[in-house]
C-alpha atoms as a PDB file:
ATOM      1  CA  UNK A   1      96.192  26.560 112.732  1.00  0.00           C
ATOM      2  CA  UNK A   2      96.994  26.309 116.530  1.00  0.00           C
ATOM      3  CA  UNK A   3      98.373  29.811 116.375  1.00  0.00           C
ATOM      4  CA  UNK A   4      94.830  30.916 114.908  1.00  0.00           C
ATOM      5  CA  UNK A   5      93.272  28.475 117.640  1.00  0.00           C
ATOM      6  CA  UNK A   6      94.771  29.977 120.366  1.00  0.00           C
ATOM      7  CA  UNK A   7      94.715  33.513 119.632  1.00  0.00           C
ATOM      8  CA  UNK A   8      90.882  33.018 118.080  1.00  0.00           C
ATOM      9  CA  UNK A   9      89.270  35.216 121.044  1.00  0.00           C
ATOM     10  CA  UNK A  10      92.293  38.391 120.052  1.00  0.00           C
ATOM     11  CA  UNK A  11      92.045  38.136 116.986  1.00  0.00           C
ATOM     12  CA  UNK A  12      88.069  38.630 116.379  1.00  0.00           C
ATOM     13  CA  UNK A  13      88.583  41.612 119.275  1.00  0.00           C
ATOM     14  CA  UNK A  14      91.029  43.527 116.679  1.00  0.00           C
ATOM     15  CA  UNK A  15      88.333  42.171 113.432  1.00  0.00           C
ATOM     16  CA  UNK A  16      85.550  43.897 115.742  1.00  0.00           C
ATOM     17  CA  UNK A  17      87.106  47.089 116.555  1.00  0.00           C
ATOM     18  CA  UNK A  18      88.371  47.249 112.480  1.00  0.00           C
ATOM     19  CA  UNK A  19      84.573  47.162 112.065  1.00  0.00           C
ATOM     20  CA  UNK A  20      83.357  49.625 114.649  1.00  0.00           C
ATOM     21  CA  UNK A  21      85.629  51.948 112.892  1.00  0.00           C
ATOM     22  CA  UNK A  22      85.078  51.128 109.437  1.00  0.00           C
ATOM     23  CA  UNK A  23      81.325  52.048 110.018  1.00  0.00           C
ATOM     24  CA  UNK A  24      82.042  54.876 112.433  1.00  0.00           C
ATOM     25  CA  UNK A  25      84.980  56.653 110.374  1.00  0.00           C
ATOM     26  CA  UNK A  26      85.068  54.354 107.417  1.00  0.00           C
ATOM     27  CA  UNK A  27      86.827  57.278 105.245  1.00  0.00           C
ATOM     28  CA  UNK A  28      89.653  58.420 107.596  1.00  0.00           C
ATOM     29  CA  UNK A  29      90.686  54.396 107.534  1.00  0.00           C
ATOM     30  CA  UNK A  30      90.325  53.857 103.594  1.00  0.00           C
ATOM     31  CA  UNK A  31      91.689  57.768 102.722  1.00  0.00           C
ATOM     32  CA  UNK A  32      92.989  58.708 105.722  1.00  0.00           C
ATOM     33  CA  UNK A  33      94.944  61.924 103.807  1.00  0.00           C
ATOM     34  CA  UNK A  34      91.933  63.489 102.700  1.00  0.00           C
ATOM     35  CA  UNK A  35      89.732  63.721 105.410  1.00  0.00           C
ATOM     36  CA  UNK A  36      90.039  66.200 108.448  1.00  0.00           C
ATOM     37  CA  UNK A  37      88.446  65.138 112.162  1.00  0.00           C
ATOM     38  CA  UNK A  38      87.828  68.848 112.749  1.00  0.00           C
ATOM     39  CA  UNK A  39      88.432  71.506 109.948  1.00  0.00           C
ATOM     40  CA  UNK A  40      88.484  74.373 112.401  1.00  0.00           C
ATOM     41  CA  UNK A  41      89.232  75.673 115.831  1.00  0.00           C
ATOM     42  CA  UNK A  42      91.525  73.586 117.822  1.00  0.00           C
ATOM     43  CA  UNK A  43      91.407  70.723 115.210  1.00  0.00           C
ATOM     44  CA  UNK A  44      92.772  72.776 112.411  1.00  0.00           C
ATOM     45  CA  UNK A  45      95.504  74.075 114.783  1.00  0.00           C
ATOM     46  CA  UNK A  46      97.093  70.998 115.549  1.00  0.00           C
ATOM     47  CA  UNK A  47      96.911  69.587 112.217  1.00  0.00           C
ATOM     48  CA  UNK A  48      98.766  72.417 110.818  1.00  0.00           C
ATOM     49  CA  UNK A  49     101.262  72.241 113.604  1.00  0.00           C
ATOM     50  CA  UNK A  50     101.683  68.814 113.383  1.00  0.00           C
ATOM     51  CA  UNK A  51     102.647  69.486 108.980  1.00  0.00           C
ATOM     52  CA  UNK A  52     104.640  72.461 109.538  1.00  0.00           C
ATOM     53  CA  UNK A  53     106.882  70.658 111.933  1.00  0.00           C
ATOM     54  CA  UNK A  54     107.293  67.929 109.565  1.00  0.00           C
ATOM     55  CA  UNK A  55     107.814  70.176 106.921  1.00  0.00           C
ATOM     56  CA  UNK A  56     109.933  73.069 108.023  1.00  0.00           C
ATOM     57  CA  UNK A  57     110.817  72.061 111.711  1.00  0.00           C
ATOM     58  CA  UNK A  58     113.822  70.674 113.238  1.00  0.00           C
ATOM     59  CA  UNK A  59     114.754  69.934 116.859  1.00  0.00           C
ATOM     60  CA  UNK A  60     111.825  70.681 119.856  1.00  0.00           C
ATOM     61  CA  UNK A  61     111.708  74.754 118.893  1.00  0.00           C
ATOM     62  CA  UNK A  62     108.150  75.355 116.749  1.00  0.00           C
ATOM     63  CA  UNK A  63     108.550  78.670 114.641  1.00  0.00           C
ATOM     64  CA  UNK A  64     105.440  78.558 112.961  1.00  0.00           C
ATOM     65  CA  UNK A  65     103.434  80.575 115.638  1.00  0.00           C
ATOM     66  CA  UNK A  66     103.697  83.807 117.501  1.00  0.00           C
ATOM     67  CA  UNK A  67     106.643  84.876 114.646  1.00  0.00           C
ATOM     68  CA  UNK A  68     109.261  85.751 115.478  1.00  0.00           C
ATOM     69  CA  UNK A  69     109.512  84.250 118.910  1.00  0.00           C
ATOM     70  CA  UNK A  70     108.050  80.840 118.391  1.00  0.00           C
ATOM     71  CA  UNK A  71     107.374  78.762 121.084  1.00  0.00           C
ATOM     72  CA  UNK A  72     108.237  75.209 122.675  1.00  0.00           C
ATOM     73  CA  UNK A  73     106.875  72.379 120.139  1.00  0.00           C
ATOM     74  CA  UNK A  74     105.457  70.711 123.335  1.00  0.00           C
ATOM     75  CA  UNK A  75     103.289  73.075 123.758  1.00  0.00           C
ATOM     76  CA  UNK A  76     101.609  72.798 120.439  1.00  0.00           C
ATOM     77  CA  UNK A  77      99.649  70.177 121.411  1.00  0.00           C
ATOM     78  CA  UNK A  78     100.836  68.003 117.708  1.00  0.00           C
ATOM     79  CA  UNK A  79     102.345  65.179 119.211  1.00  0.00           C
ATOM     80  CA  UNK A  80     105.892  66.525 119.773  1.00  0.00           C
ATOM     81  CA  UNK A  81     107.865  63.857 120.119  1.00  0.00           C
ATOM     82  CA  UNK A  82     106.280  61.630 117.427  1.00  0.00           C
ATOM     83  CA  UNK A  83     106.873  64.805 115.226  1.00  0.00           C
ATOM     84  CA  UNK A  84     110.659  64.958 115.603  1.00  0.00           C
ATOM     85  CA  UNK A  85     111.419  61.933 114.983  1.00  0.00           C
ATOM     86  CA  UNK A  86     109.080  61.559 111.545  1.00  0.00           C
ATOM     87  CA  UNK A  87     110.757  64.870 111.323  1.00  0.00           C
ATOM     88  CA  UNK A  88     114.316  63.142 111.048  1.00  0.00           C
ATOM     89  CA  UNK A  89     112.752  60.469 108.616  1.00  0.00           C
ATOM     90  CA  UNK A  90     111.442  63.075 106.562  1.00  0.00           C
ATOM     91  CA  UNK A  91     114.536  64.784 106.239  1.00  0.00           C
ATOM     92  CA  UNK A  92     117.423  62.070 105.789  1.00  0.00           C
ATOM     93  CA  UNK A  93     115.538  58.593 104.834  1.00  0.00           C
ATOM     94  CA  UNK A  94     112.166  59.100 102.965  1.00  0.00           C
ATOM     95  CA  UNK A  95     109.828  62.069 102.352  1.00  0.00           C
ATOM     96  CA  UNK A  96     106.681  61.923 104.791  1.00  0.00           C
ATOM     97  CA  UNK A  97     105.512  65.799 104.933  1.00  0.00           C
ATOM     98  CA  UNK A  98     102.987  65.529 102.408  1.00  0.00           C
ATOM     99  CA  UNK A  99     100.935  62.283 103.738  1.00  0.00           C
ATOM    100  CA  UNK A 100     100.633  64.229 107.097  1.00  0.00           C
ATOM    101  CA  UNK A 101      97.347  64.367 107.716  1.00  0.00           C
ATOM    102  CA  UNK A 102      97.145  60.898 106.955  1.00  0.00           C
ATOM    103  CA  UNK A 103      99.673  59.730 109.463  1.00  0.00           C
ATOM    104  CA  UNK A 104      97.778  61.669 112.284  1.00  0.00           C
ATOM    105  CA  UNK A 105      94.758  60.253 111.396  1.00  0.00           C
ATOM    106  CA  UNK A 106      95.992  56.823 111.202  1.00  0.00           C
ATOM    107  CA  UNK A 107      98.173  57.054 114.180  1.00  0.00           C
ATOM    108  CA  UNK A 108      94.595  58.360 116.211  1.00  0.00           C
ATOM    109  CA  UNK A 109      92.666  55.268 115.151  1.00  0.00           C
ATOM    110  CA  UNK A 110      94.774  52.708 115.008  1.00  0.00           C
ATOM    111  CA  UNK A 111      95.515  53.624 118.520  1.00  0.00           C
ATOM    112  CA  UNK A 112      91.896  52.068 119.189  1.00  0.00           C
ATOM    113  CA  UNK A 113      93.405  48.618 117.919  1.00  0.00           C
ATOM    114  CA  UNK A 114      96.011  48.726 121.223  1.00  0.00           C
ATOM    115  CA  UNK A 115      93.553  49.805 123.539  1.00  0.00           C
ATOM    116  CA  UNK A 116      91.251  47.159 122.924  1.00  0.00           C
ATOM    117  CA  UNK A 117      94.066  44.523 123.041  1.00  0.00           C
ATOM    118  CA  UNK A 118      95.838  45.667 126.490  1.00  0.00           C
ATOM    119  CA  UNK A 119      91.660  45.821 127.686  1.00  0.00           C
ATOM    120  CA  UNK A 120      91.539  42.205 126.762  1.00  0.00           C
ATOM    121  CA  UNK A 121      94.330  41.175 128.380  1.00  0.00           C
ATOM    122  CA  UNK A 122      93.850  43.160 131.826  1.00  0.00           C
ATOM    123  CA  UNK A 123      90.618  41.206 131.732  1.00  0.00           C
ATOM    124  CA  UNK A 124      92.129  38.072 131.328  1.00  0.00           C
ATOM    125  CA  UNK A 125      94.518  38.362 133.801  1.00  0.00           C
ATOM    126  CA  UNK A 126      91.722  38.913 136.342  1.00  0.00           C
ATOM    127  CA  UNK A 127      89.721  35.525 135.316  1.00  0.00           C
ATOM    128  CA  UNK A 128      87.405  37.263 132.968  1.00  0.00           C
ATOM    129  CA  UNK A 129      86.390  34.758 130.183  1.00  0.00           C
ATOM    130  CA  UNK A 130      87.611  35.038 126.538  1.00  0.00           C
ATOM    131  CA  UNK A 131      84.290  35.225 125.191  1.00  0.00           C
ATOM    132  CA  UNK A 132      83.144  38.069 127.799  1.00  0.00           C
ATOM    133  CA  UNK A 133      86.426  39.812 127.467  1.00  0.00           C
ATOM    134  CA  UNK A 134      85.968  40.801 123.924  1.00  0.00           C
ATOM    135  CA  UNK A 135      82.796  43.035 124.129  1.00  0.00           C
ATOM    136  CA  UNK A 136      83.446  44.139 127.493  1.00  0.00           C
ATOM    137  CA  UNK A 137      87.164  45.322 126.229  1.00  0.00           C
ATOM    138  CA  UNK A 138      85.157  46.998 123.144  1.00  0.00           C
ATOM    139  CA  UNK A 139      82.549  48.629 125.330  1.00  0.00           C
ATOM    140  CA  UNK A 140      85.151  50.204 127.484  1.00  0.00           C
ATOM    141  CA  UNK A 141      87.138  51.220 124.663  1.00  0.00           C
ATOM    142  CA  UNK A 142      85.049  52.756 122.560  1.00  0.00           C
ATOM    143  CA  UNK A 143      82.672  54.714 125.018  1.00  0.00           C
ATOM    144  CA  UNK A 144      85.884  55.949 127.095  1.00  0.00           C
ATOM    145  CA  UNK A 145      85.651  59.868 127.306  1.00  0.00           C
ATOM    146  CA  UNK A 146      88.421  60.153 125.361  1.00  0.00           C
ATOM    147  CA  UNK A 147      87.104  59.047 122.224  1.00  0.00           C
ATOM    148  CA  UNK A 148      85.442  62.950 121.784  1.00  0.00           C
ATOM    149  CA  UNK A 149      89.009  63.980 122.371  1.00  0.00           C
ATOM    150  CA  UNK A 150      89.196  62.900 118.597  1.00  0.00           C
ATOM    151  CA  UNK A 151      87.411  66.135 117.549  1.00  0.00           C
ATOM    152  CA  UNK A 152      89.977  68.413 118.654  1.00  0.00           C
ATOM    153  CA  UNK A 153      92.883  67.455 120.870  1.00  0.00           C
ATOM    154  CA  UNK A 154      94.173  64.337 118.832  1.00  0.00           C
ATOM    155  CA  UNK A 155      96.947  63.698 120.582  1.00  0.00           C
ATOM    156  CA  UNK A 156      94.750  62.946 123.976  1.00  0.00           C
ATOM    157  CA  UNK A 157      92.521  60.618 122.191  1.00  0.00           C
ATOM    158  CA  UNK A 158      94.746  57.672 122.678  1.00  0.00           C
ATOM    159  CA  UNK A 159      93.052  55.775 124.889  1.00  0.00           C
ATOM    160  CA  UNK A 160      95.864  52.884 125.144  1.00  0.00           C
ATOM    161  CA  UNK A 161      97.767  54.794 127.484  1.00  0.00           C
ATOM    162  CA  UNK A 162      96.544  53.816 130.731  1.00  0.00           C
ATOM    163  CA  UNK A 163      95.585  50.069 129.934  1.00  0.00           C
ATOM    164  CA  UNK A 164      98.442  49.975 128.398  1.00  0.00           C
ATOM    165  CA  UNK A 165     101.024  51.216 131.545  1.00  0.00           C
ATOM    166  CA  UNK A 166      98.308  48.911 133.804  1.00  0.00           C
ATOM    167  CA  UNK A 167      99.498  45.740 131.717  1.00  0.00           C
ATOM    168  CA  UNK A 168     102.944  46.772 132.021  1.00  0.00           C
ATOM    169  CA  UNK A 169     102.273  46.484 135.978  1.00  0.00           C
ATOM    170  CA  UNK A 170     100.656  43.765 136.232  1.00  0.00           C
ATOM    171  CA  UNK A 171     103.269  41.986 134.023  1.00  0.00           C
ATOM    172  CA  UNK A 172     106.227  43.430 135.980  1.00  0.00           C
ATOM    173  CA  UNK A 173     104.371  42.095 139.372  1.00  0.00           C
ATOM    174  CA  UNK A 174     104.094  37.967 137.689  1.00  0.00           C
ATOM    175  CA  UNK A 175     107.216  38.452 136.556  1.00  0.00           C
ATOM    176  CA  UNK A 176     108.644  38.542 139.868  1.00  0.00           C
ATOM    177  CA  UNK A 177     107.172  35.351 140.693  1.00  0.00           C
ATOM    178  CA  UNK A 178     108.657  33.372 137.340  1.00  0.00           C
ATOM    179  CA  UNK A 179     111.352  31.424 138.766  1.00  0.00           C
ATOM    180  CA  UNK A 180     114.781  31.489 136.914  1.00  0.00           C
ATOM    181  CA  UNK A 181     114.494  28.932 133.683  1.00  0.00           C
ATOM    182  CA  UNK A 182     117.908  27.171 133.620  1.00  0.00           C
ATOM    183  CA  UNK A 183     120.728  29.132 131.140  1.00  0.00           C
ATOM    184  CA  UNK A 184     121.700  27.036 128.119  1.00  0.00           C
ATOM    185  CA  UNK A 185     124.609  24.686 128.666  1.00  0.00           C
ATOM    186  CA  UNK A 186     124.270  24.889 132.362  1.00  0.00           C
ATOM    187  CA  UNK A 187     123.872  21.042 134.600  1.00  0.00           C
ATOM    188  CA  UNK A 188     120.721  20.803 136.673  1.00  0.00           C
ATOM    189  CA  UNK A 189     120.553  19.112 139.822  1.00  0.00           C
ATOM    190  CA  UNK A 190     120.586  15.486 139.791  1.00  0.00           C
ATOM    191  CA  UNK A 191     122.482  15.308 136.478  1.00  0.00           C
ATOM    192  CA  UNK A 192     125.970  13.643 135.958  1.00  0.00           C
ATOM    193  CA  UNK A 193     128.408  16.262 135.398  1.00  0.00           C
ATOM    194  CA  UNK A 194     130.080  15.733 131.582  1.00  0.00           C
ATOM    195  CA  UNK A 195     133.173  13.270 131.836  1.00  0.00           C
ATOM    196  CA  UNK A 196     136.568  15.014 133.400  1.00  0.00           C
ATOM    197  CA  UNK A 197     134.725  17.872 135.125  1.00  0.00           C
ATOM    198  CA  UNK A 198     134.525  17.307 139.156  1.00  0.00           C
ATOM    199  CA  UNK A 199     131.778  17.239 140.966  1.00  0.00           C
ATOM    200  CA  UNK A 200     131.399  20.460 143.196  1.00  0.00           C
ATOM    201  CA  UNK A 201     131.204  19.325 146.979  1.00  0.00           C
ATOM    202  CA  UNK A 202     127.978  20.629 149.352  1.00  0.00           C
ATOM    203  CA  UNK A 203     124.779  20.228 150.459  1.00  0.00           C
ATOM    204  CA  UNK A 204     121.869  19.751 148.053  1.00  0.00           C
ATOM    205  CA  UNK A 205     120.514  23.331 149.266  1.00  0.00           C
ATOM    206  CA  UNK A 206     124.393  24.968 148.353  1.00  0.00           C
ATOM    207  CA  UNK A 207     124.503  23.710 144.983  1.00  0.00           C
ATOM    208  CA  UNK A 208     120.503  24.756 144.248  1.00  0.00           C
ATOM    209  CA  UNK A 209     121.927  28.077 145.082  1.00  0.00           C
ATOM    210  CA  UNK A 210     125.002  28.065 143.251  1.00  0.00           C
ATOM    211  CA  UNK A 211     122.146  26.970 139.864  1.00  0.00           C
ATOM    212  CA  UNK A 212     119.915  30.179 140.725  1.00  0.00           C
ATOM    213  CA  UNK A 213     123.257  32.537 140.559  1.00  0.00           C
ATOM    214  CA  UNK A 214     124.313  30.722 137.652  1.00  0.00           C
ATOM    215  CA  UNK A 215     121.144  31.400 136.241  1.00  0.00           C
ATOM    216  CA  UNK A 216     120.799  34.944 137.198  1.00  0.00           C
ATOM    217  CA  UNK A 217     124.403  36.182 135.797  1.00  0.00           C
ATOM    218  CA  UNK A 218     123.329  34.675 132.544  1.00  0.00           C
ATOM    219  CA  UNK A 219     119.846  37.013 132.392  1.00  0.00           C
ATOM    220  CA  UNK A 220     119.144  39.449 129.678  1.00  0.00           C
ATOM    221  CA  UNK A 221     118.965  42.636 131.521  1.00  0.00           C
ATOM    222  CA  UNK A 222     114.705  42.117 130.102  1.00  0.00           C
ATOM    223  CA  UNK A 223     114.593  39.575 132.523  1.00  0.00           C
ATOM    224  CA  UNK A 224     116.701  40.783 135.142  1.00  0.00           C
ATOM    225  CA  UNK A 225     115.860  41.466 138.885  1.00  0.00           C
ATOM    226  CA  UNK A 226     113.217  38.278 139.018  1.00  0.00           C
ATOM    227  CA  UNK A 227     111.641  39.468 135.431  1.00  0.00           C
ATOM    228  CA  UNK A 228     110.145  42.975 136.588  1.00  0.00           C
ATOM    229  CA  UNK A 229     112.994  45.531 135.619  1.00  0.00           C
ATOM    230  CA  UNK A 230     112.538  45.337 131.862  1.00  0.00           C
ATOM    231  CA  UNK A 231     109.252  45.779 132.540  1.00  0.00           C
ATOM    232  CA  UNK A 232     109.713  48.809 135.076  1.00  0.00           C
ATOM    233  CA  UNK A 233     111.743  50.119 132.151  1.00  0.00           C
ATOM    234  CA  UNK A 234     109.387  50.074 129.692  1.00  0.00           C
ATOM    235  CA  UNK A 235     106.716  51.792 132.080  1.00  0.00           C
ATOM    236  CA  UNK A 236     109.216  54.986 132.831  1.00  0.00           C
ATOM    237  CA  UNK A 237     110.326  54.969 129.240  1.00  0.00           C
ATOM    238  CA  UNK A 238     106.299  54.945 127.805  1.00  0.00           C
ATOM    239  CA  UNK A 239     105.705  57.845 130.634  1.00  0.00           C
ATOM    240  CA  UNK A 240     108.516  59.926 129.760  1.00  0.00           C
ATOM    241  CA  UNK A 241     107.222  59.137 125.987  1.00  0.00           C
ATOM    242  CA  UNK A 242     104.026  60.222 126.008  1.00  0.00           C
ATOM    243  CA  UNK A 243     104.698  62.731 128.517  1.00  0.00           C
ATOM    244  CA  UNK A 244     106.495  64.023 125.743  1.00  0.00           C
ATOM    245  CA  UNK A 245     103.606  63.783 123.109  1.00  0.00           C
ATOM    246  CA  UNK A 246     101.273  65.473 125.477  1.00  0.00           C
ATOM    247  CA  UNK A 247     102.367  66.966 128.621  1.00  0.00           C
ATOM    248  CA  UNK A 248      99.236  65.903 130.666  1.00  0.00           C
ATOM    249  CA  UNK A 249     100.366  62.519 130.066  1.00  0.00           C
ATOM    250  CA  UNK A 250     103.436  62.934 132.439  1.00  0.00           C
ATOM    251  CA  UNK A 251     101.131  63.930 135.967  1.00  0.00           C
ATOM    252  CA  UNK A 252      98.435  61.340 134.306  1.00  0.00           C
ATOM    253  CA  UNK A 253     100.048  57.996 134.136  1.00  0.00           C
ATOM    254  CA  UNK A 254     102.837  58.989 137.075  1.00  0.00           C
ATOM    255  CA  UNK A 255      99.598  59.703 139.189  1.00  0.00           C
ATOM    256  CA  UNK A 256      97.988  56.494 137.950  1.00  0.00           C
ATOM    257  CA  UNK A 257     101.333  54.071 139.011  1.00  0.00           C
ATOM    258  CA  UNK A 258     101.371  55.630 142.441  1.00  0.00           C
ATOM    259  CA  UNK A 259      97.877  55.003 142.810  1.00  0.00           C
ATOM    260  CA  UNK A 260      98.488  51.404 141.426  1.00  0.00           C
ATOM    261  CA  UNK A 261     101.323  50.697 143.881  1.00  0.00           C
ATOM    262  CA  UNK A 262      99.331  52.394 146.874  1.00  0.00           C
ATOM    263  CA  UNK A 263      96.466  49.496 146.164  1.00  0.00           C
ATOM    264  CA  UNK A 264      99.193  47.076 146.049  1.00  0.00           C
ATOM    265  CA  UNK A 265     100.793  47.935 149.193  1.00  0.00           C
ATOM    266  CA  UNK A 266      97.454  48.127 150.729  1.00  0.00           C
ATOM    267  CA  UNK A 267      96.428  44.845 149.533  1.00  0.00           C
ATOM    268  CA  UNK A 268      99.601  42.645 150.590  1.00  0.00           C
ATOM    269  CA  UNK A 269      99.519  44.779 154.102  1.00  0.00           C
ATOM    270  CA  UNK A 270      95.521  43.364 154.977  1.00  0.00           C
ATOM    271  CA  UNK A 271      96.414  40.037 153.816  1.00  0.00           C
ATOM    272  CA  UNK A 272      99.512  39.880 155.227  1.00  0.00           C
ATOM    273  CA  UNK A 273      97.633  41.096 158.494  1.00  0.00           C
ATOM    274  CA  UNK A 274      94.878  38.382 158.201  1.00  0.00           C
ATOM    275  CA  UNK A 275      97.608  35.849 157.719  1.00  0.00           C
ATOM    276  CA  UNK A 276      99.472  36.590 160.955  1.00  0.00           C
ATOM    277  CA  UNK A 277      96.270  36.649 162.698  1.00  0.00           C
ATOM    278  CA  UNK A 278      94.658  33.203 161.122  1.00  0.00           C
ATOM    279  CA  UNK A 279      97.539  31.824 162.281  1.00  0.00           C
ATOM    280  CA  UNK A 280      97.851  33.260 165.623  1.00  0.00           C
ATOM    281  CA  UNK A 281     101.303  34.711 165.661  1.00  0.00           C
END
């Protein structure tokens, strides 16, 4: 019950955008393999790229166009990298090729779910209340230009992508700030040492530091650097990722971080500025 509590705001967010899509696209959710978004042009293309690849592909090389040369898989525009690797699944653990229509569809819709979340907690994190949060995170979501990507290029329509490297920021930023929690079996300061172990000689300041190095050697690599490398990792990693599913995804969210850290800099420079000048140095 105090999970439900305190996760009561999230949890009607995800119940609301189930809804907005049950009544929007109701039969791509309950038989997602039977339906089709778009059953020509463009649309049609990529969900037959998407199936022969799973099917008949291996590796990034797509020979199911432009015979006999084929072409780069990337360029394809079926979610390349996602491909390949329910490619390998399909061929050595369990057989996917024939639900692939489904799994697109699914894949494009239930991307709506994570977009809504990462919304909701960008908002949060700049004061907005729960209660406004929730439709303001749906509104965004769900009238974000990308949603009429859904009628052709499907593997644009996932609208997560930028909330979702802006939460990885802005976690990777308070992360810096966390201060190091004590390691397990480590002595804090002002606690007896265990009997027969001496007492390490210095000032008060010397053996703080000595704690914070202790601390910091015994740091998941998640955690390390203050808290904000795991997170820088997982920002590079979800670029080079979805770079990889569409390549306008690479210049988009690389051009988006640089513009995030450009702010940044900007905004510690003027307050740093006002500082020195409120206080007269």
């Amino acid at each position: 019950m105090n999970f439900i509590r305190r996760h009561l705001p999230l949890i009607i967010l995800q119940l609301c955008t189930f809804a907005i899509l049950a009544i929007a696209l109701g039969g791509f959710l309950f038989s997602p393999n039977e339906r089709l978004f778009n059953p020509g042009g463009d649309g049609i293309k990529n969900y037959y790229t998407f199936a022969y690849h799973l099917k008949y592909g291996s590796g990034y090389w797509f020979d199911g166009m432009t015979y006999p040369y084929g072409e780069h898989h990337l360029f394809t525009d079926s979610f390349a990298v996602y491909a390949w690797i329910l490619n390998f699944i399909d061929n050595h653990i369990v057989t996917l090729h024939p639900y692939s229509v489904g799994i697109l569809n699914l894949t494009v819709l239930l991307a709506f779910c994570l977009c809504t979340f990462f919304l909701y907690k960008i908002l949060r994190h700049y004061g907005v209340a729960a209660w406004w949060a929730v439709p303001a995170a749906l509104c965004i979501c769900f009238l974000s230009p990308q949603v009429r990507r859904i009628e052709f290029h499907y593997s644009l329509a996932l609208g997560m992508y930028v909330p979702m490297l802006w939460w990885f920021l802005l976690r990777m930023l308070s992360a810096k700030s966390t201060p190091y929690p004590p390691p397990k079996g480590e002595i804090n300061v002002g606690e007896s040492p265990p009997k027969g172990e001496i007492q390490t000689q210095g000032t008060l300041s010397d053996i703080q530091t000595r704690d914070v190095f202790r601390a910091a050697k015994n740091l998941p690599l998640w955690r390390g650097l203050g808290g904000g490398l795991g997170w820088g990792i997982a920002i590079v990693a979800s670029i080079v990722f979805f770079g990889l599913l569409h390549p306008y995804y690479l210049p988009l969210g690389s051009f988006f971080v640089l513009a995030f850290a450009g702010i940044y800099l900007l905004e510690n420079i003027f307050s740093f500025i006002g500082t020195t000048v409120g206080t007269g140095h």
